[in-house]
Protein backbone atom coordinates (compact mmCIF):
# COMPACT_ATOMS: atom_id res chain seq x y z
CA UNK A 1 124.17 51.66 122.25
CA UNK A 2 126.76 52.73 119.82
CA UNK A 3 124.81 52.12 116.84
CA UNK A 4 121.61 53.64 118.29
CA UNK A 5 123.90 56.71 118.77
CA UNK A 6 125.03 56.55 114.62
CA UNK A 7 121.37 55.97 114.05
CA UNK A 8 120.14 59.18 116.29
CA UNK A 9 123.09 61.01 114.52
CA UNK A 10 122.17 60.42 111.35
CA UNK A 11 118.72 61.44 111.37
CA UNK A 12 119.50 64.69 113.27
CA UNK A 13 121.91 65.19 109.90
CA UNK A 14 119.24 64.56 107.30
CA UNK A 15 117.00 66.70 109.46
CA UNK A 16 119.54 69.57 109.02
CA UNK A 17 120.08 68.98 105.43
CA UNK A 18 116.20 69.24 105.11
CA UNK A 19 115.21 71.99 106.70
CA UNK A 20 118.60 73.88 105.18
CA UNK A 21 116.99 72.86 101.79
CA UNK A 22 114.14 74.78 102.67
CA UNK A 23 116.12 77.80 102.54
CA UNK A 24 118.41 77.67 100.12
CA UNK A 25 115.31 76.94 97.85
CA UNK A 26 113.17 79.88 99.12
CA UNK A 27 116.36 81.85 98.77
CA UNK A 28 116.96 80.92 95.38
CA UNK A 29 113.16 81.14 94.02
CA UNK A 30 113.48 84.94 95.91
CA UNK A 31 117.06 85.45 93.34
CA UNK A 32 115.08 83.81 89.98
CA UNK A 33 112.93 86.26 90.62
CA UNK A 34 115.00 88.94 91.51
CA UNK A 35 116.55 88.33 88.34
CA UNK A 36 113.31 88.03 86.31
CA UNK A 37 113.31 84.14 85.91
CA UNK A 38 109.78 83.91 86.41
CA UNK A 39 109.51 80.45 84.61
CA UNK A 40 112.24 78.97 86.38
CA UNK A 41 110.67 79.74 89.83
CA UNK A 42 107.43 77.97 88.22
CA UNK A 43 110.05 75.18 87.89
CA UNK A 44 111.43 75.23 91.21
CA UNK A 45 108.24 75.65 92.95
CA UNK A 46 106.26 73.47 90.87
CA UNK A 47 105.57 70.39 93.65
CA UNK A 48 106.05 72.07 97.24
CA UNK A 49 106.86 68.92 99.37
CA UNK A 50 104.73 68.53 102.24
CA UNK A 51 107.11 68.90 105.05
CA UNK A 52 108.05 72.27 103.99
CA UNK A 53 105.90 74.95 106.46
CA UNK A 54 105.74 78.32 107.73
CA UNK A 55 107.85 81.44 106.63
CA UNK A 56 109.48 78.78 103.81
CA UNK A 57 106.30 78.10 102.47
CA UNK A 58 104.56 81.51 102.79
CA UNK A 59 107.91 82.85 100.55
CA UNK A 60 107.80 80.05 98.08
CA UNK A 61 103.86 80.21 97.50
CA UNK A 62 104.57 84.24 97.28
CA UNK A 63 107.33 83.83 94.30
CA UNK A 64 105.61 81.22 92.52
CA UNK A 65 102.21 83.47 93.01
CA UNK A 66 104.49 86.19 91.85
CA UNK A 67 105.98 84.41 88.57
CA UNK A 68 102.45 83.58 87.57
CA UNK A 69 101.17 87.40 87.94
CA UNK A 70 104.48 88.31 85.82
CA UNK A 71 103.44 85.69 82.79
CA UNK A 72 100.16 87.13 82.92
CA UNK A 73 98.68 83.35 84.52
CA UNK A 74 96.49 85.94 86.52
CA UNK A 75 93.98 83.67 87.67
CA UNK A 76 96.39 80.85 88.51
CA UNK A 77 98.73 83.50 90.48
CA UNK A 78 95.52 84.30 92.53
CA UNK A 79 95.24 80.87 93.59
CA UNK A 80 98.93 80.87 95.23
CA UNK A 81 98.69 84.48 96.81
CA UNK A 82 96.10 83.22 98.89
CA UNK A 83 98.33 80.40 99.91
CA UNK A 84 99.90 82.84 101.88
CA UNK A 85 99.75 82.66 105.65
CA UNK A 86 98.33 85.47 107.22
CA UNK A 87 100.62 85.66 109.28
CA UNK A 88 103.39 86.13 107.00
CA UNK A 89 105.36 89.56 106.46
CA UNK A 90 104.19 89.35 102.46
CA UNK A 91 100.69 88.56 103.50
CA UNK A 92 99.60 92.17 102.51
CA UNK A 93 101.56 92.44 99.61
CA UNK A 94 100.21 89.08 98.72
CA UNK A 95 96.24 89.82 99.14
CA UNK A 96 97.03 93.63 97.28
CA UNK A 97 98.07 91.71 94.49
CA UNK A 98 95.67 89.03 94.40
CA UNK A 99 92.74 91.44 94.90
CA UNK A 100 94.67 93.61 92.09
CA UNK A 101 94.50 90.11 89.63
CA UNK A 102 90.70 90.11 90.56
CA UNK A 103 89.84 93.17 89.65
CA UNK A 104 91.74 92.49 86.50
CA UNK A 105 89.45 89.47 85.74
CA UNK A 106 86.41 91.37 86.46
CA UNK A 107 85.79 89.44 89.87
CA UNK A 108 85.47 92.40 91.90
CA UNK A 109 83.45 91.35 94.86
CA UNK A 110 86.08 88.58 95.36
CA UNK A 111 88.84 91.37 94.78
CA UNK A 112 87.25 93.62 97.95
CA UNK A 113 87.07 90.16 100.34
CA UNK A 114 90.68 90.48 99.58
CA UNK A 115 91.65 93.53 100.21
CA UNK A 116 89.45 93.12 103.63
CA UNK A 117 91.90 90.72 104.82
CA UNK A 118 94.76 92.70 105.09
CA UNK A 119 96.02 93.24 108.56
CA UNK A 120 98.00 96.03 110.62
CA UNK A 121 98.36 98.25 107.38
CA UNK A 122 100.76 101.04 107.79
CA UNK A 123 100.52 104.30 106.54
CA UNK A 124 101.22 103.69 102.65
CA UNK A 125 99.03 100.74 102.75
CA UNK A 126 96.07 102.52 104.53
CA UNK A 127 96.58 104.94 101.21
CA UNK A 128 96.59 101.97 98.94
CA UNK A 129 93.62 100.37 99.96
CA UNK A 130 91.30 102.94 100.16
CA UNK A 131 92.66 103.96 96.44
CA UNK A 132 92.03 100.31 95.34
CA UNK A 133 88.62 100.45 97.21
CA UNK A 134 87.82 103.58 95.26
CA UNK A 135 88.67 101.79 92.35
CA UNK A 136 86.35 98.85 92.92
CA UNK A 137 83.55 101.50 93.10
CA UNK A 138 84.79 102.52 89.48
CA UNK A 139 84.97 99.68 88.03
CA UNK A 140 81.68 98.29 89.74
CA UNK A 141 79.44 101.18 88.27
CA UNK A 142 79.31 102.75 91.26
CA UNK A 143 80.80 106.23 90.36
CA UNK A 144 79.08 108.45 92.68
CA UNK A 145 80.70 106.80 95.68
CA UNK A 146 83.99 106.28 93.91
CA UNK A 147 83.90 109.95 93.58
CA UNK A 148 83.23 110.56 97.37
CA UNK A 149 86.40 108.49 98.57
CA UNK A 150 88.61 109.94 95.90
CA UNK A 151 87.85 113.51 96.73
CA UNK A 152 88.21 112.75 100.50
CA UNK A 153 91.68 111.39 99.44
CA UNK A 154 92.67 114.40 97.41
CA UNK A 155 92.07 116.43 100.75
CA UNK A 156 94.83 114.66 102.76
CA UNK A 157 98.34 114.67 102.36
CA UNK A 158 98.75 111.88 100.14
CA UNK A 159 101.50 110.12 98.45
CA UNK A 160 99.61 108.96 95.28
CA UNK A 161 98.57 111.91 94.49
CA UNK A 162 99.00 111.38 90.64
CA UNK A 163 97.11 108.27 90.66
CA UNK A 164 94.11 109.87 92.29
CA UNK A 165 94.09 112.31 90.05
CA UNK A 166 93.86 110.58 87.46
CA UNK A 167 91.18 108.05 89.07
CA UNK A 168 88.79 111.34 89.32
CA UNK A 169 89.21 112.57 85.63
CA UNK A 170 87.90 108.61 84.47
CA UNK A 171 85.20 109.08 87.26
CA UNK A 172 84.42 112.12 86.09
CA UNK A 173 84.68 110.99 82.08
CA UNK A 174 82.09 108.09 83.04
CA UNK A 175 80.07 110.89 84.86
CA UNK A 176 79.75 112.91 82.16
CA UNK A 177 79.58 110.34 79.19
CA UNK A 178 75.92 110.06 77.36
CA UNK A 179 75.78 106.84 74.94
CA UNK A 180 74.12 107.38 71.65
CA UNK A 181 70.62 105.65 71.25
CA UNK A 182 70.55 102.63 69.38
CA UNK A 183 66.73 103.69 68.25
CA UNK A 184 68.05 107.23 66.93
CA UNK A 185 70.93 105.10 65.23
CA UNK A 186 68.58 103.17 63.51
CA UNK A 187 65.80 105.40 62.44
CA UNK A 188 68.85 107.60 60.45
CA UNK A 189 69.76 104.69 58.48
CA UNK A 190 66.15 104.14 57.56
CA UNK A 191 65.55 107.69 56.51
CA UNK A 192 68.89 107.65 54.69
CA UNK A 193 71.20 105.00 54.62
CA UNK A 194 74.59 105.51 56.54
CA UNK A 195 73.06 108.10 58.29
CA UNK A 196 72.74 106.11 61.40
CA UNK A 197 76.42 105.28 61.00
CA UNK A 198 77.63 108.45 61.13
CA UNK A 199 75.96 109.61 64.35
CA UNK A 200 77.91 106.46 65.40
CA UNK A 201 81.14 108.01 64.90
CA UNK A 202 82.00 105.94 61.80
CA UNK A 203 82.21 108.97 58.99
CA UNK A 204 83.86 106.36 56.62
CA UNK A 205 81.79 103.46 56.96
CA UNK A 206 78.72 105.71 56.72
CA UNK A 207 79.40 107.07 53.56
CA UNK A 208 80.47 103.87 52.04
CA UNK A 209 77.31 102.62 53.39
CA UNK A 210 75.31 105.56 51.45
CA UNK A 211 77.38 105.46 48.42
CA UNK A 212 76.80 101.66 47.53
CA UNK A 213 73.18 101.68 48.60
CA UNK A 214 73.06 104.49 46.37
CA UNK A 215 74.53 102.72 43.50
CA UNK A 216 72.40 99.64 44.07
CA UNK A 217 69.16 101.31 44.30
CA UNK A 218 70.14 103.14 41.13
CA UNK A 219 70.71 100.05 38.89
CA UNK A 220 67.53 98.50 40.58
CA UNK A 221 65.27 101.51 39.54
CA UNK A 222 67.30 101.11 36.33
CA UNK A 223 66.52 97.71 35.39
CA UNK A 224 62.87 97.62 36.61
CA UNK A 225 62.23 100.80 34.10
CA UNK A 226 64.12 99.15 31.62
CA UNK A 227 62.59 95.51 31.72
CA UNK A 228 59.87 95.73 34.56
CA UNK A 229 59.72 94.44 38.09
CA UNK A 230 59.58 91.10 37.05
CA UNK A 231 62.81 90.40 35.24
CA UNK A 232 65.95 88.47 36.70
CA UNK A 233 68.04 91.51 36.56
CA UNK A 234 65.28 93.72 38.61
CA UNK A 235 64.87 90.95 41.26
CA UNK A 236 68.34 90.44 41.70
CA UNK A 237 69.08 94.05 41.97
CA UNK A 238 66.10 94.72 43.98
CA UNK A 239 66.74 91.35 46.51
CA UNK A 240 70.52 92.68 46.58
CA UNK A 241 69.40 96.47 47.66
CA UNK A 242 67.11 95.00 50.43
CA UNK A 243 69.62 92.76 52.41
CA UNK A 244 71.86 95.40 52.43
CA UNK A 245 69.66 98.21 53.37
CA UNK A 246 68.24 96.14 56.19
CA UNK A 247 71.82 95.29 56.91
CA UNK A 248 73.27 98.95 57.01
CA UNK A 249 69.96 99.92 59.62
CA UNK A 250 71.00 96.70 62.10
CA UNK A 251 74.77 97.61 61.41
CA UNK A 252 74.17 101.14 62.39
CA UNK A 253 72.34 99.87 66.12
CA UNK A 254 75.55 97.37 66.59
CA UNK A 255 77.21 100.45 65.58
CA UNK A 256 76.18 102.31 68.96
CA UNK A 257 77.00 99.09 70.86
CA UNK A 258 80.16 98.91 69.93
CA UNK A 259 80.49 102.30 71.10
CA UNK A 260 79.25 101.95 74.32
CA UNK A 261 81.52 98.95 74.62
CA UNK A 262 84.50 100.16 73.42
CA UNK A 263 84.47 103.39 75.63
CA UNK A 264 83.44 101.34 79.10
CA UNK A 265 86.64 98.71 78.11
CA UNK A 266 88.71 101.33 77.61
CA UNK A 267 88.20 103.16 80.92
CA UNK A 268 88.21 99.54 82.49
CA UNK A 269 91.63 99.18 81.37
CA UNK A 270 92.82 102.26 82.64
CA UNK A 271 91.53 102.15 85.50
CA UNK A 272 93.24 99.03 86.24
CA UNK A 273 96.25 99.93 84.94
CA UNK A 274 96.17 103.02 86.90
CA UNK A 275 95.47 100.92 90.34
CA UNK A 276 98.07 99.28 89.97
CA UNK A 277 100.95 102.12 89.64
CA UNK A 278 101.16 102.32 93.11
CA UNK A 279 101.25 98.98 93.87
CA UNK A 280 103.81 98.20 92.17
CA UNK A 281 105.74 101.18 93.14
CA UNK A 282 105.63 100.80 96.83
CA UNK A 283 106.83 96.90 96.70
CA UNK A 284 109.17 97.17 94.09
């Protein structure tokens, strides 16, 4: 009976130790981080044993979620955010932030599911996601109706005010913004070489374009006057003219698809950046 007794005790003490473990490490991966250790939570969280549950769990899947966003692991941190219990108190903060990483990686479909799975939001929050939902409508070509929520959000006492703001004048920018035909690019640079460039926007390259076509197609002319159209020097010159004269008309279309390009990633990345402003100010 005695030992039986010892035996009981014992596990009732390892029991205790256990489930004190459980919060002195969710404790400590909540001060690493606190502290800006965000590889050392990695560490500490990097096998979750499979008898720690609940509120333990929820916080240690959070912080190690929350390391990963920090190192820019986006896509891994997405994976431990939605670890997170629902019923936990950083379930919101957790799907804002993995819907945030989503949008980030382009995967906004997956971003809104997200942000639909936030529950009870209070007031901020209610701001927040219908600021990230306008957001998603941004960044998903769908400007008109990004427009629509932002201005209803600019009529309401809102704490993000800045953000929004800012959110309508890219809306607006993509509104308003006309890319430069590819065709018209090209026919320039046919008619006269770094023509098509310019319109581009590239005043440098477009010159330099003209200015060595020019000086090939000078010594071309010069050699085939000189010693005909069939000698070495006039096919050389001649063969060297041609490449790059078909090569300054394809450069000047690539030209005005880079410029499309660059202007869309640019406004993707600020609207991104800008979504995330509040986010980060309101669980800071």
């Amino acid at each position: 009976m005695k030992r039986k007794h010892i035996t009981f005790t014992f596990v009732l003490l390892l029991w205790f130790i256990g489930s004190q473990a459980q919060y002195l490490q969710a404790d400590y991966a909540r001060h690493l981080s606190d502290n800006r250790d965000f590889q050392e939570v990695i560490d500490l969280t990097s096998a979750l044993p499979s008898h720690i549950t609940g509120s333990k769990a929820d916080s240690l899947n959070f912080y190690r979620a929350w390391a990963m966003y920090n190192l820019k692991r986006v896509s891994e941190g997405v994976e431990n955010f939605r670890k997170v219990s629902s019923d936990s108190r950083l379930f919101n903060r957790s799907m804002f932030f993995s819907a945030w990483s989503l949008a980030y990686l382009g995967r906004y479909d997956d971003a809104r599911h997200d942000l639909s799975q936030i529950k009870n939001p209070d007031k901020i929050e209610k701001e927040l996601l219908r600021i990230q939902n306008s957001g998603l409508y941004l960044l998903s070509s769908q400007a008109d109706s990004a427009l629509l929520a932002l201005n209803s959000l600019s009529n309401q006492n809102t704490v993000y005010s800045d953000q929004i703001e800012l959110l309508k004048e890219y809306t607006l920018e993509i509104m308003d913004f006309r890319p430069r035909s590819m065709a018209i690019s090209g026919l320039l640079s046919t008619i006269i070489p770094g023509a098509g460039k310019i319109y581009a926007g590239e005043k440098g390259t477009g010159i330099g374009s003209f200015l060595l076509l020019a000086g090939l197609g000078g010594i071309a002319v010069e050699n085939i006057l000189k010693s005909g159209i069939v000698s070495w020097n006039s096919i050389i010159f001649t063969s060297l003219f041609g490449v790059f004269y078909l090569g300054n008309i394809y450069g000047s279309i690539i030209s005005i698809k880079t410029y499309r390009e660059r202007f869309y990633e640019g406004k993707e990345q600020a609207i991104v950046a800008t979504l995330l402003i509040p986010l980060r100010d309101y669980y800071r």
